[in-house]
N, C-alpha and C. Protein backbone atom coordinates (compact mmCIF):
# COMPACT_ATOMS: atom_id res chain seq x y z
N UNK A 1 0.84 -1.17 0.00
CA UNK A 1 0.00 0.00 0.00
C UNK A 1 0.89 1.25 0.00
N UNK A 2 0.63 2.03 -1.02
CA UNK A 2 1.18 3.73 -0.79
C UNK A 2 0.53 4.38 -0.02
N UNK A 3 1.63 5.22 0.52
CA UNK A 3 1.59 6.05 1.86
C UNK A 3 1.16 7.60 0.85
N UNK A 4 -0.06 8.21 1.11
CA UNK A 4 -0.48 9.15 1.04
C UNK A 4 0.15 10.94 1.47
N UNK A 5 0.45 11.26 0.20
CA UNK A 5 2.00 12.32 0.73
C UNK A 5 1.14 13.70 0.73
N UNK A 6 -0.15 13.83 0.36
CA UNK A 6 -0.77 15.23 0.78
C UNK A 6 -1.06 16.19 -0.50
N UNK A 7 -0.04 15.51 -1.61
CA UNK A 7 0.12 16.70 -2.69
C UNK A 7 -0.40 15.77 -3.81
N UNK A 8 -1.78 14.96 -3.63
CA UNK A 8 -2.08 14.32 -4.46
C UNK A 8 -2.95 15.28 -5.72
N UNK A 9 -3.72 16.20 -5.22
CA UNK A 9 -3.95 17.71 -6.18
C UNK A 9 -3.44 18.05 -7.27
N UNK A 10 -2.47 18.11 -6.42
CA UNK A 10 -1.02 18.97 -7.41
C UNK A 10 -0.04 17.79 -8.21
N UNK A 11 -0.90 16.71 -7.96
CA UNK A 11 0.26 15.70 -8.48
C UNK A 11 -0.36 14.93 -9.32
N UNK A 12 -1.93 14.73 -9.59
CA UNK A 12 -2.90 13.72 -10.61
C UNK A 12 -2.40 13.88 -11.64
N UNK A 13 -2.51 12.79 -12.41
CA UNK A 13 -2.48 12.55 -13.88
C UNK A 13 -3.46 12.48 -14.09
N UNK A 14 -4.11 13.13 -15.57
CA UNK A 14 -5.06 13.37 -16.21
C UNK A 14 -5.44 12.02 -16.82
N UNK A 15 -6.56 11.34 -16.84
CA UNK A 15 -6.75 9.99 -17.54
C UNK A 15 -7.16 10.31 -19.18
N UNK A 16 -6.14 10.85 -20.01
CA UNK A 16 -6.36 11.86 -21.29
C UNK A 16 -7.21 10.02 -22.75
N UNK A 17 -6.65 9.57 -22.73
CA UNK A 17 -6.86 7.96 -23.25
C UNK A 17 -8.41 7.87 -22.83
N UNK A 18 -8.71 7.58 -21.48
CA UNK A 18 -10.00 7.45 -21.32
C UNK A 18 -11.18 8.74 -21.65
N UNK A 19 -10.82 9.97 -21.42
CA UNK A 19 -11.55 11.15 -22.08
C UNK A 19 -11.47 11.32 -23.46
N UNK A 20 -10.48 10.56 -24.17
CA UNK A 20 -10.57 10.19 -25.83
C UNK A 20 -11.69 9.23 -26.02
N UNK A 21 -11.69 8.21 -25.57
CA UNK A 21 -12.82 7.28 -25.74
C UNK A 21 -14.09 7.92 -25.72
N UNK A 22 -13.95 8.49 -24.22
CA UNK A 22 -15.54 8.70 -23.85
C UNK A 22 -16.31 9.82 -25.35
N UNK A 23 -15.01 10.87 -25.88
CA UNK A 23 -15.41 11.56 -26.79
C UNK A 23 -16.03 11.08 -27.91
N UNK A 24 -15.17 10.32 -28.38
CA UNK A 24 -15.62 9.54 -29.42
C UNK A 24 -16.95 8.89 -29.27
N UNK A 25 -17.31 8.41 -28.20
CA UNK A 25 -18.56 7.77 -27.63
C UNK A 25 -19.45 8.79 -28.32
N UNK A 26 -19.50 10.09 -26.91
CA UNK A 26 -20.58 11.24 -26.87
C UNK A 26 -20.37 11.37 -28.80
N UNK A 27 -19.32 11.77 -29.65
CA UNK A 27 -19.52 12.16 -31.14
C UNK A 27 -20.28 10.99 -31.84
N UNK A 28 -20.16 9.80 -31.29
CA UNK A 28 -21.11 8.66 -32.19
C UNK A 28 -22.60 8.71 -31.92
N UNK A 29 -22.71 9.12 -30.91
CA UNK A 29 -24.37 9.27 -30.54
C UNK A 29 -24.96 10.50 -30.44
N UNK A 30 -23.92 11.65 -30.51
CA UNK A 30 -24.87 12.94 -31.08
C UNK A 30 -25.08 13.01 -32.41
N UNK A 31 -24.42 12.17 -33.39
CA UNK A 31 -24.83 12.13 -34.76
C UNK A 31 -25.62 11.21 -34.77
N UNK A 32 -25.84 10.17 -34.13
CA UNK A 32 -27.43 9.28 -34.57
C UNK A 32 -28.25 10.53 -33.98
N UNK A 33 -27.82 11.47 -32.97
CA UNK A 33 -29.19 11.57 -32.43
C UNK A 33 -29.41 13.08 -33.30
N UNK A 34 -28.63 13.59 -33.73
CA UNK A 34 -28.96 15.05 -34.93
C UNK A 34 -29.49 13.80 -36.02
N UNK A 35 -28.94 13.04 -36.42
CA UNK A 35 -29.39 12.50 -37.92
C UNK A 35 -31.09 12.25 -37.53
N UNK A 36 -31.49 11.65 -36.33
CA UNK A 36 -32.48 10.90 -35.98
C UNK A 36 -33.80 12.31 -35.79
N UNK A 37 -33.06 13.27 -35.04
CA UNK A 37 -34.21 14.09 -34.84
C UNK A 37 -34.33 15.04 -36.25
N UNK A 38 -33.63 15.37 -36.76
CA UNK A 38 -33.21 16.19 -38.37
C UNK A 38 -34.55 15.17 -39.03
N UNK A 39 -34.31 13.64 -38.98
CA UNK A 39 -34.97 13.33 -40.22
C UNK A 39 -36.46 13.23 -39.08
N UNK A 40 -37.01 13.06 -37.82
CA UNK A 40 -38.44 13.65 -37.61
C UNK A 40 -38.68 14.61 -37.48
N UNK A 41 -37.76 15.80 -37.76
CA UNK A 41 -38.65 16.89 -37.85
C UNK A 41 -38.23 17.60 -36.43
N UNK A 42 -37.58 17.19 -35.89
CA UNK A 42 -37.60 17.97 -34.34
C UNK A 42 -36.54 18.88 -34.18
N UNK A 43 -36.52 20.10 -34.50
CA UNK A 43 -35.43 20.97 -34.64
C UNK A 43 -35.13 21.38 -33.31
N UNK A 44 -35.47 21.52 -32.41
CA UNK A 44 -35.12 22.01 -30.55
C UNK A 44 -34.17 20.80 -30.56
N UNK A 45 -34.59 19.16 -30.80
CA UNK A 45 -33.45 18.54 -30.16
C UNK A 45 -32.24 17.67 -30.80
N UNK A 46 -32.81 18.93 -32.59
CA UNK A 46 -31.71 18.27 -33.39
C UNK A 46 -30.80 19.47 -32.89
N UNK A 47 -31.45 20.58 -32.45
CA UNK A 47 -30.19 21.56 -32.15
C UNK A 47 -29.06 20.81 -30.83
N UNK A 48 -29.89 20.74 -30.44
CA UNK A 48 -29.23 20.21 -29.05
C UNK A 48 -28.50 19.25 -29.25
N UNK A 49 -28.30 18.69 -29.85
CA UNK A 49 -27.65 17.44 -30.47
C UNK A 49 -26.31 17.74 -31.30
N UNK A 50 -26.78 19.00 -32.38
CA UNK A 50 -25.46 19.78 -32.82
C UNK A 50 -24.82 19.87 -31.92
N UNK A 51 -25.15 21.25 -30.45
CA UNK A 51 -24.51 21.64 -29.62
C UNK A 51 -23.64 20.58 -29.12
N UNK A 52 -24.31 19.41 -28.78
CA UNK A 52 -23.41 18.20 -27.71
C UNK A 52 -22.17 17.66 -28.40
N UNK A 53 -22.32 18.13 -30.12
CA UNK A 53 -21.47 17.47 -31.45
C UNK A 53 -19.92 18.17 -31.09
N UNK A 54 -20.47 19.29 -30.77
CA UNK A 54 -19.83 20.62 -30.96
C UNK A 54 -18.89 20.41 -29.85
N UNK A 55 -19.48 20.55 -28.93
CA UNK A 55 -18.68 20.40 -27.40
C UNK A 55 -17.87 19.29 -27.44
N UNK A 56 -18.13 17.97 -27.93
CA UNK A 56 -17.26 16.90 -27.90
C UNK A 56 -16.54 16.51 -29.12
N UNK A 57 -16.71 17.05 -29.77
CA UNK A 57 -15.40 17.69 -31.40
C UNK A 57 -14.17 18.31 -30.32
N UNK A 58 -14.73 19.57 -29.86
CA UNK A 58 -13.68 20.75 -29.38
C UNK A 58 -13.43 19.42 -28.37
N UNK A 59 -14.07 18.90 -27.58
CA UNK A 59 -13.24 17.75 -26.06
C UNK A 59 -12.18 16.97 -26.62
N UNK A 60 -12.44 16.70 -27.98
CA UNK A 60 -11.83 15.48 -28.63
C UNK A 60 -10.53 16.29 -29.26
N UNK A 61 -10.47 17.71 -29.90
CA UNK A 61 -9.13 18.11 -30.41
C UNK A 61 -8.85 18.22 -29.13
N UNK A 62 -8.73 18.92 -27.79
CA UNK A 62 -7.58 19.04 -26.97
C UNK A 62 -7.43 18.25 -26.71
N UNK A 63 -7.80 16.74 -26.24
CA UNK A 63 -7.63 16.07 -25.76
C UNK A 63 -6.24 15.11 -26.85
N UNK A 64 -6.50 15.26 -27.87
CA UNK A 64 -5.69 15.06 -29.20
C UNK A 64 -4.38 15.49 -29.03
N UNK A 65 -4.47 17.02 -29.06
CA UNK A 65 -3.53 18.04 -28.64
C UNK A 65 -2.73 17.84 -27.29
N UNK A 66 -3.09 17.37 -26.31
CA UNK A 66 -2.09 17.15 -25.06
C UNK A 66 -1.94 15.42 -25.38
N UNK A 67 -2.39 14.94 -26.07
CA UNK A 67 -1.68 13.66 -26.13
C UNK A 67 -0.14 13.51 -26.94
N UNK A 68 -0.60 14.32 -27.81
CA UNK A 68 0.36 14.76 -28.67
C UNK A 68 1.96 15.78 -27.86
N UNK A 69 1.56 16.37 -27.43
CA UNK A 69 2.44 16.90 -26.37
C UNK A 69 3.09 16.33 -25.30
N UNK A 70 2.96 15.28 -25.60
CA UNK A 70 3.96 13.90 -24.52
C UNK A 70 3.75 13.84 -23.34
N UNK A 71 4.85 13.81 -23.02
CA UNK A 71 5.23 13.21 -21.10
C UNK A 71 4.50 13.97 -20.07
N UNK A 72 4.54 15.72 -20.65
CA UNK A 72 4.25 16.28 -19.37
C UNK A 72 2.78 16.51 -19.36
N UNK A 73 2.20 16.32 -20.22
CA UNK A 73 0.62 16.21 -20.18
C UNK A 73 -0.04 14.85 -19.51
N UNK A 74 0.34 13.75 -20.49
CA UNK A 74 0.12 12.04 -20.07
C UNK A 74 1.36 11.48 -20.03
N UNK A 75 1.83 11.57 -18.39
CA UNK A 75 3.11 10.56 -18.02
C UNK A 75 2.76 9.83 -18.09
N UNK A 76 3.82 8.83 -18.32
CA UNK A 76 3.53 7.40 -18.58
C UNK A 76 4.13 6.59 -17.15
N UNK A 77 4.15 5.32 -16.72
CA UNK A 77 3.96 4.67 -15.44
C UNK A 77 5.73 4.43 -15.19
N UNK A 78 6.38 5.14 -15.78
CA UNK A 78 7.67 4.91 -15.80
C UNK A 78 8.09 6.47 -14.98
N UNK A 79 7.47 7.03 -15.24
CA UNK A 79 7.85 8.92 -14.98
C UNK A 79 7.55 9.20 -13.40
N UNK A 80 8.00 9.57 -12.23
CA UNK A 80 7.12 9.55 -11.57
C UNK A 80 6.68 10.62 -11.48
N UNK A 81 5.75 10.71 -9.80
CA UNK A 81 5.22 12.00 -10.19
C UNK A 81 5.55 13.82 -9.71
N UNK A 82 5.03 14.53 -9.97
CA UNK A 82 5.78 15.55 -9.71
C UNK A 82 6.01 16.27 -8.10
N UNK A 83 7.02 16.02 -7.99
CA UNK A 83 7.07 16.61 -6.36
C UNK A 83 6.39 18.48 -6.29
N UNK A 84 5.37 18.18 -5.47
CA UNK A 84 5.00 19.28 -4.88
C UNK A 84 5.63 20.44 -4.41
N UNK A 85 5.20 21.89 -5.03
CA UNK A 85 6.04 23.20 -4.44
C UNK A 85 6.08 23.29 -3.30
N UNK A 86 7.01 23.75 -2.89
CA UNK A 86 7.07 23.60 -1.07
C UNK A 86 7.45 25.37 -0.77
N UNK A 87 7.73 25.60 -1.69
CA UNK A 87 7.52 27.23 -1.39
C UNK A 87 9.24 28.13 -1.91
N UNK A 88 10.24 26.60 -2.23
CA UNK A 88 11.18 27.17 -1.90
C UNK A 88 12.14 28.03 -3.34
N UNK A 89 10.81 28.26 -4.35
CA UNK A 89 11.03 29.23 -5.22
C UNK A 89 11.17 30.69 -5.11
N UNK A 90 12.18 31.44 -6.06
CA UNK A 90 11.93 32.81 -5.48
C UNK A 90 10.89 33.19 -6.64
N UNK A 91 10.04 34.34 -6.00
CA UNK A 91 9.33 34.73 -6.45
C UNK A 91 9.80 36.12 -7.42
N UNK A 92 8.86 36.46 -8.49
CA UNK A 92 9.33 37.81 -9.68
C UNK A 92 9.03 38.75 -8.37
N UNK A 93 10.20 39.59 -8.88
CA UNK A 93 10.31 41.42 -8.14
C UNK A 93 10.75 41.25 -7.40
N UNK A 94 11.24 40.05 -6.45
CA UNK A 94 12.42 39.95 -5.19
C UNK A 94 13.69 39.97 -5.74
């Protein structure tokens, strides 16, 4: 068992792989569901359906985009993780 160091916050890895999936998910079923309401006629929840298209297009490029950007976005199980600021930076204008 790991011992719990406090700076787990400041220290998560983003699960970027699994928020790719899920995107792809949400983009496969807002297009049945625009294609589905488009062809009855229901424009309120073919809009709504664009919108959800929309939002998980844009989820799906960043998520693209920091995968693409390597290590320091999605470390991999080899990297560890980042030790927590402890304060002992100097700060700008000192």
């Amino acid at each position: 068992m790991v011992m719990r160091t406090g700076s787990e916050p400041s220290t998560a890895r983003s699960p970027l792989r699994m928020r790719l999936w899920l995107s792809v998910w949400g983009m496969v079923w807002a297009v049945f569901g625009l294609v589905a309401f488009v062809a009855t006629g229901r424009a309120g929840w073919a809009t709504a359906c664009g919108v959800l298209l929309l939002v998980t297009v844009t989820d799906f490029c960043v998520v693209v985009r920091h995968l693409r950007q390597g290590p320091h976005y999605q470390p991999g199980r080899d990297i560890p993780p980042y030790e927590p600021d402890r304060g002992g930076r100097s700060r700008p204008g000192r």
